[in-house]
Protein backbone atom coordinates (compact mmCIF):
# COMPACT_ATOMS: atom_id res chain seq x y z
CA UNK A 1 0.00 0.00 0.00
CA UNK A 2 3.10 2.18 0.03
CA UNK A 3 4.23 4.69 2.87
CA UNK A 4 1.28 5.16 5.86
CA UNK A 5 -0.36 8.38 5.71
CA UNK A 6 0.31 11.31 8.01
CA UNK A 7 -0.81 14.78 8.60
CA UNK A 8 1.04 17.67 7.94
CA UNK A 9 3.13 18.96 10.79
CA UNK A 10 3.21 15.60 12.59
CA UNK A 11 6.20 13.48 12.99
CA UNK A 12 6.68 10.22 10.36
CA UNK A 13 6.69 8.54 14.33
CA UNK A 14 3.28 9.74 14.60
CA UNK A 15 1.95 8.26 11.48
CA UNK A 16 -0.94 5.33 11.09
CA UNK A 17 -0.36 2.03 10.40
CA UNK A 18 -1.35 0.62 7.45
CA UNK A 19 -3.78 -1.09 8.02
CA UNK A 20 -5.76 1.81 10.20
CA UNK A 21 -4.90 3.98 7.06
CA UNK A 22 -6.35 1.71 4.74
CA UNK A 23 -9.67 1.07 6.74
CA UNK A 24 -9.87 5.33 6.57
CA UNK A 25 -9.21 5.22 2.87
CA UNK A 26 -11.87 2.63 2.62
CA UNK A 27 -14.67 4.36 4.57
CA UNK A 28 -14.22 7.41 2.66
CA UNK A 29 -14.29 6.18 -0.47
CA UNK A 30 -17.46 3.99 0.37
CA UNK A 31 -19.13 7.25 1.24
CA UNK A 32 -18.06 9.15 -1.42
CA UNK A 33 -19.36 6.81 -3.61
CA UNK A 34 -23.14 6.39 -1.78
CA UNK A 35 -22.58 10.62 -1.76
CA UNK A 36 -22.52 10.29 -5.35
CA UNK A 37 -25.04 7.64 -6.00
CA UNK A 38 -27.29 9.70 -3.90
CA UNK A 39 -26.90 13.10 -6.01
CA UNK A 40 -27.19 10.47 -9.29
CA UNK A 41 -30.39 8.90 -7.90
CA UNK A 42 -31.57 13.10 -7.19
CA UNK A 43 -30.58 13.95 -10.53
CA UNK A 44 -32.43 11.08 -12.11
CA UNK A 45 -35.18 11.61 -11.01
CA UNK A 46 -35.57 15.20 -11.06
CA UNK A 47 -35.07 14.29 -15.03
CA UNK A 48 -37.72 12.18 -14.80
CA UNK A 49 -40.58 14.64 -12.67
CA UNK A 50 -39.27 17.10 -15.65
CA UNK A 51 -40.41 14.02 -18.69
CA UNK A 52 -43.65 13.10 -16.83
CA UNK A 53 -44.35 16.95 -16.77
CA UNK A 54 -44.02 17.20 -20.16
CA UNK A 55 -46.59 14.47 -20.70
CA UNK A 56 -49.07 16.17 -18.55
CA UNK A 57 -48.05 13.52 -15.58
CA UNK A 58 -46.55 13.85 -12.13
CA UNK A 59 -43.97 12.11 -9.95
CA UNK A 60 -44.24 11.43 -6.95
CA UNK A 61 -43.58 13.99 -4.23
CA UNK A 62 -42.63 11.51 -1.24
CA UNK A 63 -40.22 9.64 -4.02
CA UNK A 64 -38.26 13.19 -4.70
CA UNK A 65 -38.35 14.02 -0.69
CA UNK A 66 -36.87 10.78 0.00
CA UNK A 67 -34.33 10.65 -2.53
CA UNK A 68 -33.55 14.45 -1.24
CA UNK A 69 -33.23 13.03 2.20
CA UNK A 70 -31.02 10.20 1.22
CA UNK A 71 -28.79 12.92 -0.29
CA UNK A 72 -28.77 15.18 3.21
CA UNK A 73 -28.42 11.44 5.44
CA UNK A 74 -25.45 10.74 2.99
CA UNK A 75 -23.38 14.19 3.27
CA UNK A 76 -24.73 14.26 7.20
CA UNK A 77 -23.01 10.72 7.17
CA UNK A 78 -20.08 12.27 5.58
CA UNK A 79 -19.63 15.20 8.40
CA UNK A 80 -19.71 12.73 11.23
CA UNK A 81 -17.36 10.53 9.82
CA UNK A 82 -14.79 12.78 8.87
CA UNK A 83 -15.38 14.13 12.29
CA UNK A 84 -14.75 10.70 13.86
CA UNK A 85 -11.73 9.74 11.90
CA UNK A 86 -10.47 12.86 12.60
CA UNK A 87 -11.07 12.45 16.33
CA UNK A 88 -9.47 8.84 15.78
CA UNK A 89 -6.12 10.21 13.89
CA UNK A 90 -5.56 12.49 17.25
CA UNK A 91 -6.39 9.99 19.90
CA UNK A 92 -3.77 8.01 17.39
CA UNK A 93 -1.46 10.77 17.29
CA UNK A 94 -1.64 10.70 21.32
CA UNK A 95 -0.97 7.21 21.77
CA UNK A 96 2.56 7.16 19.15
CA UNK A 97 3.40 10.38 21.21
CA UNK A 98 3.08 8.97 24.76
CA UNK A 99 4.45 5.91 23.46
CA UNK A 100 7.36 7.90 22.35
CA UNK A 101 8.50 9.67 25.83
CA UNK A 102 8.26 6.42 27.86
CA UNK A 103 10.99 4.67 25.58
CA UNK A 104 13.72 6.70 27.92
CA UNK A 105 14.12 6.74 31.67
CA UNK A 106 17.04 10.39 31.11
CA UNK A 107 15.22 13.11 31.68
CA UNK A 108 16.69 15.26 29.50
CA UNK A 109 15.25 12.93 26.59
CA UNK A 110 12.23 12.39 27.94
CA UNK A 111 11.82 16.22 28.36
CA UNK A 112 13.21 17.06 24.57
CA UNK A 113 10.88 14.31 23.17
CA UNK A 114 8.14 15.57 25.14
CA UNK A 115 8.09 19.00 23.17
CA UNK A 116 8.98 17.78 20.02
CA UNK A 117 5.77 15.73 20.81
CA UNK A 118 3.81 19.01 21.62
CA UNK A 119 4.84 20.85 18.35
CA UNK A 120 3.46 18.13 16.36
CA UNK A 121 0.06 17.46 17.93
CA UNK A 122 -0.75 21.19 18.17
CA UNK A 123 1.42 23.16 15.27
CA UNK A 124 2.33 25.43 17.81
CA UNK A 125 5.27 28.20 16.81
CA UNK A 126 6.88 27.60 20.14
CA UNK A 127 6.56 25.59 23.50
CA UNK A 128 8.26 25.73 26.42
CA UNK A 129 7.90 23.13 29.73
CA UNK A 130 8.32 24.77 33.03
CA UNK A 131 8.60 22.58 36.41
CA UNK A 132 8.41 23.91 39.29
CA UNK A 133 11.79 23.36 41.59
CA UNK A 134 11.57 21.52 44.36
CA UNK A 135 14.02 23.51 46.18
CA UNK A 136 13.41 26.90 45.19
CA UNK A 137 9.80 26.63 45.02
CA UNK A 138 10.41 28.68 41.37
CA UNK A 139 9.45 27.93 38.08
CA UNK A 140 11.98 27.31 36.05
CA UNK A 141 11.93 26.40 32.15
CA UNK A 142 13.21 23.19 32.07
CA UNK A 143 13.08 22.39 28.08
CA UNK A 144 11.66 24.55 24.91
CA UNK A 145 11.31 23.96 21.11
CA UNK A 146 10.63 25.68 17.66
CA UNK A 147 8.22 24.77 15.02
CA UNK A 148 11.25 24.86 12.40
CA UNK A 149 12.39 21.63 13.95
CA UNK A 150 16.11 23.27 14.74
CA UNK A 151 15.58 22.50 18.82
CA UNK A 152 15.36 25.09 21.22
CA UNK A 153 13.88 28.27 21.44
CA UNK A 154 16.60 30.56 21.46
CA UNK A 155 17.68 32.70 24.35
CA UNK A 156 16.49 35.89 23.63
CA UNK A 157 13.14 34.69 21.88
CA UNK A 158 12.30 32.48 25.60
CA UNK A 159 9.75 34.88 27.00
CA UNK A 160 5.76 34.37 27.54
CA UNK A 161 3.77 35.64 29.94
CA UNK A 162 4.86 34.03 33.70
CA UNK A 163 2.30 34.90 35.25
CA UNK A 164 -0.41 32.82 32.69
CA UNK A 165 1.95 29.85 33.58
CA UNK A 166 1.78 30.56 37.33
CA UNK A 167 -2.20 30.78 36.76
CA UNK A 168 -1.95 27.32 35.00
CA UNK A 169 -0.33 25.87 37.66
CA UNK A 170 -1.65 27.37 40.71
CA UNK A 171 -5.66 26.95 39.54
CA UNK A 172 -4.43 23.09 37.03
CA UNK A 173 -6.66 24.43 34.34
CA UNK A 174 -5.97 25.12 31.45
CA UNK A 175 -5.57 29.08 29.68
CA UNK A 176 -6.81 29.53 25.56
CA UNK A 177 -7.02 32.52 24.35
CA UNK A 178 -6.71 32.90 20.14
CA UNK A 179 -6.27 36.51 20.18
CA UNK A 180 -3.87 37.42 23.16
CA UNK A 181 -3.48 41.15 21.73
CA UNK A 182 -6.75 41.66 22.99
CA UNK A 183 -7.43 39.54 25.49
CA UNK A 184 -6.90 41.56 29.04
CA UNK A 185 -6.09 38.69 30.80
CA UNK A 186 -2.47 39.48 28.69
CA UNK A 187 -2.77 43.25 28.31
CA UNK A 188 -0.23 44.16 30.88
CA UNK A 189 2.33 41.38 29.67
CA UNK A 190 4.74 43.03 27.11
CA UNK A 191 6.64 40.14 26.92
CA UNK A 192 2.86 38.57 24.48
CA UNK A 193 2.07 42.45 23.52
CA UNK A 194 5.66 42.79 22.09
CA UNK A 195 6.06 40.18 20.35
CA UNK A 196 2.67 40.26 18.82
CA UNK A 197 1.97 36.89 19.83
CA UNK A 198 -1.66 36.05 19.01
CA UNK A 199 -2.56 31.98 20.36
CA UNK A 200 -1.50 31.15 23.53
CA UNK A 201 -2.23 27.92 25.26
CA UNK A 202 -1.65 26.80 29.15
CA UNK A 203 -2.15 23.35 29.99
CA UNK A 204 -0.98 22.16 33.49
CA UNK A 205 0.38 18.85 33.77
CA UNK A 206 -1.20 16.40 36.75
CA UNK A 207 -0.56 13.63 38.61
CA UNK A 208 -3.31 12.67 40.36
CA UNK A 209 -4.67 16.15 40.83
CA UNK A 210 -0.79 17.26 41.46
CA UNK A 211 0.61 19.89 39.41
CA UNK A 212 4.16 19.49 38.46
CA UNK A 213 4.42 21.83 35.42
CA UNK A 214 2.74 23.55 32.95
CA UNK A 215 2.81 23.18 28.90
CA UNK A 216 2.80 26.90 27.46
CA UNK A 217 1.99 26.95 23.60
CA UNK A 218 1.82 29.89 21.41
CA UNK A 219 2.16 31.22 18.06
CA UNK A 220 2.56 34.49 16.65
CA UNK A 221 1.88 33.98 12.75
CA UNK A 222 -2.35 33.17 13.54
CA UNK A 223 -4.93 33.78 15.86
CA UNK A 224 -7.67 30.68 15.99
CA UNK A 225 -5.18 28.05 15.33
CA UNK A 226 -5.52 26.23 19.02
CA UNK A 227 -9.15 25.36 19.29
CA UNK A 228 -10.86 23.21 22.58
CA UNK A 229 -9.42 19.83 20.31
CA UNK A 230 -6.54 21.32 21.21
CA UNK A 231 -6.73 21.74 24.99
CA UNK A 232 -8.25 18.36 24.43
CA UNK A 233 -5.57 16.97 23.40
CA UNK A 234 -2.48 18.69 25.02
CA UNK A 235 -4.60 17.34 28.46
CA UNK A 236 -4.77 14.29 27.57
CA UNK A 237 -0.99 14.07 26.25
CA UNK A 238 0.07 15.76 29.29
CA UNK A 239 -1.12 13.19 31.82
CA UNK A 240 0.94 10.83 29.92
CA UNK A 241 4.06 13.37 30.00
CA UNK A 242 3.58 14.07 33.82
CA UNK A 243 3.75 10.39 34.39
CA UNK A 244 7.06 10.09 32.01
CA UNK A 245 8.77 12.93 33.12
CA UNK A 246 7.99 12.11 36.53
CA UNK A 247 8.95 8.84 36.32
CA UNK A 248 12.06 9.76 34.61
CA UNK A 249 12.67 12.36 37.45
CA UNK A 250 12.49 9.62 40.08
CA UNK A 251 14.68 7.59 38.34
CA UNK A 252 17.17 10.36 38.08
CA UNK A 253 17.11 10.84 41.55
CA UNK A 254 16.99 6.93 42.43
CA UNK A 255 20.56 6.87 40.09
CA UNK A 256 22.39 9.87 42.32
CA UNK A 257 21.54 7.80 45.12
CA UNK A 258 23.41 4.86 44.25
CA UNK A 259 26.08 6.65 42.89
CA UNK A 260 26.20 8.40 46.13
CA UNK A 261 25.55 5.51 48.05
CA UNK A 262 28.54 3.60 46.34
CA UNK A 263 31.11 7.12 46.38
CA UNK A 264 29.92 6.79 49.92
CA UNK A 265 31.08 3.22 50.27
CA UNK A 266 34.60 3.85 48.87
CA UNK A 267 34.76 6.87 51.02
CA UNK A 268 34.32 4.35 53.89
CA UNK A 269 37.24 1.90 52.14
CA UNK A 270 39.12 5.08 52.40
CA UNK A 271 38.36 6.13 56.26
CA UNK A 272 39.19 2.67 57.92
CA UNK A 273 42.49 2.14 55.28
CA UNK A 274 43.34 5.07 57.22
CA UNK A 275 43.09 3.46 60.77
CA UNK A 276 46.02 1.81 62.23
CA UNK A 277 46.27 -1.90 60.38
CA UNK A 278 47.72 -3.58 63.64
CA UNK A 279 47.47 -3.19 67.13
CA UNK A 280 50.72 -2.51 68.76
CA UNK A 281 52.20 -5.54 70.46
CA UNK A 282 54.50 -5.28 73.71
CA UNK A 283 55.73 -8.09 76.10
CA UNK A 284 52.56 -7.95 79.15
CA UNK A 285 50.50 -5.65 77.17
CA UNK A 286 47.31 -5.98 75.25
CA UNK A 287 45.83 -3.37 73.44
CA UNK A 288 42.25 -3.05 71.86
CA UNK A 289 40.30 -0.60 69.47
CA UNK A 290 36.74 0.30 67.55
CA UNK A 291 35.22 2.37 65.65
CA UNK A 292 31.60 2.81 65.01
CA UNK A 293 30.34 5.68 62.92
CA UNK A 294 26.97 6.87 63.23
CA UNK A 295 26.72 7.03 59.52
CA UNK A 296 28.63 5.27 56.08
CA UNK A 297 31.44 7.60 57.06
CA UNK A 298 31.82 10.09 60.82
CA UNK A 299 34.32 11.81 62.45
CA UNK A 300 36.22 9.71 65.03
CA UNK A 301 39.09 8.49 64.92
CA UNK A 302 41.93 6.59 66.83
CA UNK A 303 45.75 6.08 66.15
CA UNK A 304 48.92 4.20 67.59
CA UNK A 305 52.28 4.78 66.35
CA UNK A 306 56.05 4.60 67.81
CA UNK A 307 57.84 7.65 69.24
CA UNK A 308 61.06 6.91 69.87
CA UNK A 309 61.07 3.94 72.10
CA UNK A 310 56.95 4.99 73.45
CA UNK A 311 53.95 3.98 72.19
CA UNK A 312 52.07 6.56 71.00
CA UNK A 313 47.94 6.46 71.50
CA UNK A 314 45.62 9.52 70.17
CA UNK A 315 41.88 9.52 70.22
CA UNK A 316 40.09 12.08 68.37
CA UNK A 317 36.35 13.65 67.66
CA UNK A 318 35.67 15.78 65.14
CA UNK A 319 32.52 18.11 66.54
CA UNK A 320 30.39 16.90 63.09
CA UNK A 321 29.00 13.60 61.60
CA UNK A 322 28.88 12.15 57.67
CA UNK A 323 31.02 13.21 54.78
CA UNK A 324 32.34 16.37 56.29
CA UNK A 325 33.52 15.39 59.46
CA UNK A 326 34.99 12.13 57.26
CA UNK A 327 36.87 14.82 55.48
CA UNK A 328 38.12 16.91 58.11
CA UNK A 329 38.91 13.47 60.14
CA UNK A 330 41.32 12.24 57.42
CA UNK A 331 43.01 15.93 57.18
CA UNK A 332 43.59 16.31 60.94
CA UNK A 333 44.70 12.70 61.43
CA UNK A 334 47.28 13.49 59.31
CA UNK A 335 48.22 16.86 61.19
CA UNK A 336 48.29 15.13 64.36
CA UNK A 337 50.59 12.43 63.66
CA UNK A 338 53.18 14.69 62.06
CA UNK A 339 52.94 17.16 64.34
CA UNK A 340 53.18 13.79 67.40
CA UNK A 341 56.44 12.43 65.40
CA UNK A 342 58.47 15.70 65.43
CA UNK A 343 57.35 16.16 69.07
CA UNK A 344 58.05 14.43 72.56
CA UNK A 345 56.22 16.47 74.94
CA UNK A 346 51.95 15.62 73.84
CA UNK A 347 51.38 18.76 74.74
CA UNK A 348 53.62 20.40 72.43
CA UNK A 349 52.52 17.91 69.78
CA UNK A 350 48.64 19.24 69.64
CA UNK A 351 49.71 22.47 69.95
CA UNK A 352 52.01 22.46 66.88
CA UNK A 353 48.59 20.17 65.07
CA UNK A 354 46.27 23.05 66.31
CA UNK A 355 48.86 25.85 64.45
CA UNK A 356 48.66 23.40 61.57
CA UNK A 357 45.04 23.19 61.24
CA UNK A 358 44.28 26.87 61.58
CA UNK A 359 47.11 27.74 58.70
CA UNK A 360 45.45 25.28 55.98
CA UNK A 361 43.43 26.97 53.56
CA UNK A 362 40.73 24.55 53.64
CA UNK A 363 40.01 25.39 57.21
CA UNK A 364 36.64 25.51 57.99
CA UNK A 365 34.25 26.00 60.95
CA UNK A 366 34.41 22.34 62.25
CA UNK A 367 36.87 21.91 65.29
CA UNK A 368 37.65 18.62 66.97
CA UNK A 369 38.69 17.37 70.22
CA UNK A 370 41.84 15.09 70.97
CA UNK A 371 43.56 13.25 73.76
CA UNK A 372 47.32 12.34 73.23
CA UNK A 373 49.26 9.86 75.52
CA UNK A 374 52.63 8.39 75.69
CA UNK A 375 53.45 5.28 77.18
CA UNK A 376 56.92 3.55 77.99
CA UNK A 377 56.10 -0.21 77.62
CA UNK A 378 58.95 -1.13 80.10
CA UNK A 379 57.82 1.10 83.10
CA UNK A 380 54.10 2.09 82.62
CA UNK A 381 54.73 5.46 82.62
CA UNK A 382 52.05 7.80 80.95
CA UNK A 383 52.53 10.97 79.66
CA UNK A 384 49.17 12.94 78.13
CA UNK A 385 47.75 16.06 76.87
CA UNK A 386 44.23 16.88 76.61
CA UNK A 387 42.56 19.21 73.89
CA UNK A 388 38.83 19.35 74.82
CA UNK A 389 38.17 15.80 74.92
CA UNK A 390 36.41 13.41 77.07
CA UNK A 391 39.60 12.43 79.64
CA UNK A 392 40.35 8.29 79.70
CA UNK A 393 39.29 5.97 82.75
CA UNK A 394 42.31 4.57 84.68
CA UNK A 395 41.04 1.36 86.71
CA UNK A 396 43.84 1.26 89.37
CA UNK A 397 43.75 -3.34 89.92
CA UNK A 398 45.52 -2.80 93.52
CA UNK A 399 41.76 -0.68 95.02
CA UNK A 400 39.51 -1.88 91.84
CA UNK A 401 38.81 1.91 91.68
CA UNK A 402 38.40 4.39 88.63
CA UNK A 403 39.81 7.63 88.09
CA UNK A 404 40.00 9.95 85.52
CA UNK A 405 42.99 11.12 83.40
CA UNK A 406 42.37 15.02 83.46
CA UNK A 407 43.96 17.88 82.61
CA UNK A 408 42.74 21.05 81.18
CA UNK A 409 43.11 22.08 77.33
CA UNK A 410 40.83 23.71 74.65
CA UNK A 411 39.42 22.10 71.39
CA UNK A 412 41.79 22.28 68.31
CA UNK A 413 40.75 24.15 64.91
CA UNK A 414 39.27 26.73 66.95
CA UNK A 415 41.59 29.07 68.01
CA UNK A 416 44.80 30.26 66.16
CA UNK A 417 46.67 30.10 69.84
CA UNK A 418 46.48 28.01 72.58
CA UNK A 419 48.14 26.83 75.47
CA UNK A 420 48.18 22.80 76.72
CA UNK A 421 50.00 21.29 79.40
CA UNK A 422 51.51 17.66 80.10
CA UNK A 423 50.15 15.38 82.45
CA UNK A 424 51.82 12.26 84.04
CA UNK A 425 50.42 9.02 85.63
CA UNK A 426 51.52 5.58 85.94
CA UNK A 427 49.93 2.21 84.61
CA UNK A 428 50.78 -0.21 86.64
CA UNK A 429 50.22 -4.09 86.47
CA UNK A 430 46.81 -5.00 85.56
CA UNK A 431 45.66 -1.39 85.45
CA UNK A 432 43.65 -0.67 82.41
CA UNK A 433 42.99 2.51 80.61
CA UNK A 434 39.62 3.43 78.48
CA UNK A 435 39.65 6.21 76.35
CA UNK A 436 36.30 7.08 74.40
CA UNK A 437 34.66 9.41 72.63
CA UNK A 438 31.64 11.16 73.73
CA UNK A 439 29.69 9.06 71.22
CA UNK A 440 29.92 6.65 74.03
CA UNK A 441 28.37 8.37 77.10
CA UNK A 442 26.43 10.21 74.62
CA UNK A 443 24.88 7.09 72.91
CA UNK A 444 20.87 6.97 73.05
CA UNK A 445 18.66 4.71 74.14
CA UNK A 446 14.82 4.44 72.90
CA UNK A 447 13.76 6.08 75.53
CA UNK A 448 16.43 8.72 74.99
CA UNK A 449 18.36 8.06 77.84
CA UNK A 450 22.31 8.28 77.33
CA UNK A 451 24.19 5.30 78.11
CA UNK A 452 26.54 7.57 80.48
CA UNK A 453 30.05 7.12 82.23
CA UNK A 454 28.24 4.85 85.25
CA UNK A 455 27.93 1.76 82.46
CA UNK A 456 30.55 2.50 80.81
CA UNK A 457 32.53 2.02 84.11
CA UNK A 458 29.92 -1.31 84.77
CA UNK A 459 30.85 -2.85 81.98
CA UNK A 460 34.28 -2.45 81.89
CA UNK A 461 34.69 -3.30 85.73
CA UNK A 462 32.91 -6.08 85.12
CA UNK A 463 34.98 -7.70 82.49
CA UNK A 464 38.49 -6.62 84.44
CA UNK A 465 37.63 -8.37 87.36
CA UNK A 466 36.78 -11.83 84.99
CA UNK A 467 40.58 -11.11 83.72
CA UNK A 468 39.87 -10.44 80.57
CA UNK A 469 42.00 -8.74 77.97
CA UNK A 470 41.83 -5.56 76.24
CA UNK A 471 39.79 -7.05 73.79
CA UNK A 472 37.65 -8.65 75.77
CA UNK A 473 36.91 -6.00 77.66
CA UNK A 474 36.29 -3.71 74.67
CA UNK A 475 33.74 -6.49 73.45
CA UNK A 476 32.07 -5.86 77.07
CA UNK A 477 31.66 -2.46 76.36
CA UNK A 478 30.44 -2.65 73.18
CA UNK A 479 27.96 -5.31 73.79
CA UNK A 480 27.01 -3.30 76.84
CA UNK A 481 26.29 -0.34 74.61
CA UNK A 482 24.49 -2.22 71.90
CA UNK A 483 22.10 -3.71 74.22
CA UNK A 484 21.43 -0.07 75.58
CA UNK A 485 20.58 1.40 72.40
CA UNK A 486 18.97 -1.31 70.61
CA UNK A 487 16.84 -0.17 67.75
CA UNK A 488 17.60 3.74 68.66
CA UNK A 489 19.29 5.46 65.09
CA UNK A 490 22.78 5.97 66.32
CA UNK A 491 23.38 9.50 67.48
CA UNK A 492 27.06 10.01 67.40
CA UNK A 493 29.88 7.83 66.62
CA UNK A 494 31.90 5.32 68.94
CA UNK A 495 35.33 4.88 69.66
CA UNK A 496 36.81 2.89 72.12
CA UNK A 497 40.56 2.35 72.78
CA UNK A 498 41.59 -0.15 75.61
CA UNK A 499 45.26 -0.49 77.04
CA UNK A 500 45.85 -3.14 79.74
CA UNK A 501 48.79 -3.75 81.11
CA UNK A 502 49.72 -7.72 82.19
């Protein structure tokens, strides 16, 4: 049958088949040719009434009224079904053009096939799609086209009449007007006035009852061209485009998440590669450490490294949670540690990280508290500094008593000078020391009650006086802590770092 019909201005994609073609082609021609039967039949016998007159006779008047009415029932016929086929090529034209914008889940070519779609079904000079941001609350023009098929509208042509859009959208009804230069809903717009534009056409687009844009039509070469067929039509197409671009919109937002969600991950990788890979390992000793962020990736952190014959132990909190504090954690680690190495006083060693951290350029707001200590394996002695962090428990194993490892010092990050002093105590054999972080004492229970330095000194008493290990007591804590929270969302992380000596 050779290429399937299509009307002019709609795409080749929006052609009918065939076979619906054919079935047109078919009816039309059937009715044509009862049209013209009729007006032979009429003709005939009007030449026949004009013979019998001639011979003084008369034909009948009912036989001439009905052939006359066949002829009106025939063209009548005619109207309606050109109507209807017309009515059927749109609601075809429709269903190729939804079809068309749910082939893609980008958004960006759902959105461009979307108007390409809207120039075709209503022969529209321009169109422009305008969402409404969900963060702005503005709305924004999110995708336009021309009738001349090159894309988008350009730049300095992109201006209608906002506040017909934000009518649209607010009311989700549609605007028509066919002859905007003197329609007063668009007197006072000299964006339509100047640029004589003469058909404009609003049609929201809804998700169940939702508006989440608005379709804006016009054309500047005729007035009448958009007709109610038209709103018709745009509607109808327009449920189906609110569906695809929302659809596509969700997926959008469903792929940042898992890219986020897997950057996140590797930005985890990256945090605990930075955490010391082995515990340190002296003759009588045992050491133990954790690390619990509250999120993928937090803010703690913990380190051990040699100074010279001394063990070195820092525990740290960044005053944040997530990716920022992650950042900042990995940047002040570093600080810390170089600043510990070249030091042998703790003191001067935070200090000299605090100076280091206010002189980056990347400094920011955050601060964080630390708690550096030195201890000589052979004699137990411990040397610390404290920058504004939660001071250690020391279980003394001669009086099965707790105190604290205090001394006074301010957060680092904060201020560009400070001033920290050592302090000294001795671990003796089978004393234990617990530092922590405040995400610890801090840590929330259902009924938001904090876990607190009274369990926290429970739990670890209890597993010291079983003789268990640093680990083992660290597992104490932990489980302790766990079964205090339960299904609470984690406030804050947790750190733990256990030292027992013998």
């Amino acid at each position: 049958m050779g290429d399937a019909k299509h009307s002019p201005g709609v795409p080749k994609e929006f052609a009918m088949s065939e076979t619906t073609t054919g079935l047109q082609l078919d009816l039309r021609s059937t009715l044509i040719q009862v049209a013209n039967s009729a007006a032979h039949i009429e003709r005939s016998l009007a030449t026949l009434a004009e013979g019998l007159r001639e011979r003084g006779l008369q034909l009948s008047s009912e036989l001439s009224d009905s052939a006359a009415g066949l002829r009106r029932a025939v063209e009548l016929a005619q109207q309606q079904s050109e109507a209807l086929l017309n009515q059927t090529d749109r609601l075809h034209q429709i269903i190729q053009a939804s079809g068309m914008i749910t082939t893609s889940l980008e958004l960006d070519q759902v959105l461009g096939t979307v108007m390409e779609s809207v120039i075709a079904l209503s022969r529209a000079e321009r169109a422009f799609l305008v969402l409404r941001d969900d963060e702005s609350g503005s709305l924004d023009i999110r995708a336009t086209h021309h009738w001349d098929g090159e894309g988008a509208v350009d730049e300095s042509d992109a201006k209608f009449s906002r506040s017909v859009v934000e009518s649209a959208f607010t009311t989700g009804k549609p605007i028509l007007t066919n002859n905007a230069q003197m329609d007063s809903r668009f007197q006072s717009r000299q964006s339509v006035i100047g640029m004589l534009i003469r058909s404009v056409l609003c049609v929201p687009l809804l998700i169940d009852a939702r508006v989440i844009g608005v379709l804006y039509i016009d054309n500047r070469l005729r007035s009448g061209i958009f007709r109610e067929e038209t709103v018709q039509m745009l509607s109808a197409f327009g449920a189906q485009a609110a569906i695809a671009i929302e659809k596509a919109r969700l997926h959008g937002e469903e792929m940042r998440r898992m890219q986020f969600e897997k950057d996140l991950s590797v930005a985890r990788e990256i945090q605990f590669s930075l955490l010391p890979k082995a515990l340190p390992t002296y003759p009588g000793w045992s050491f133990a450490a954790a690390y619990q962020p509250a999120r993928v990736v937090g803010g703690d952190f913990y380190d051990f490294f040699n100074n010279l014959g001394m063990q070195g132990i820092v525990i740290a909190d960044v005053a944040d949670k997530g990716v920022g504090a992650a950042i900042y954690m990995s940047l002040t680690r570093t600080m810390i540690r170089t600043a510990a190495l070249a030091n042998r006083s703790p003191a001067q060693a935070l200090v000299e990280a605090n100076d280091l951290i206010c002189q980056d350029s990347t400094r920011t707001n955050i601060f964080l508290s630390a708690f550096y200590a030195l201890v000589d394996p052979l004699s137990g002695r411990l040397v610390y500094a404290n920058a504004g962090h939660n001071p250690p428990l020391h279980h003394h194993a001669n009086t099965g008593t707790f105190d604290l490892l205090r001394t006074h010092g301010v957060v680092l990050g904060l201020f560009e000078q400070i001033r920290l002093v050592d302090a000294e105590t001795c671990l003796e054999p089978g004393d234990t020391a617990v530092f922590y972080t405040d995400g610890v004492t801090e840590a929330m229970s259902e009924t938001d009650e904090e876990y607190g330095e009274a369990r926290l000194k429970a739990a670890a008493q209890s597993a010291i006086e079983a003789g268990g290990s640093a680990q083992m007591i660290l597992e104490t804590i932990m489980n302790s802590i766990a079964a205090h929270v339960r299904d609470a969302v984690p406030s804050d992380d947790v750190t733990l770092v256990i030292v027992k000596r013998g």
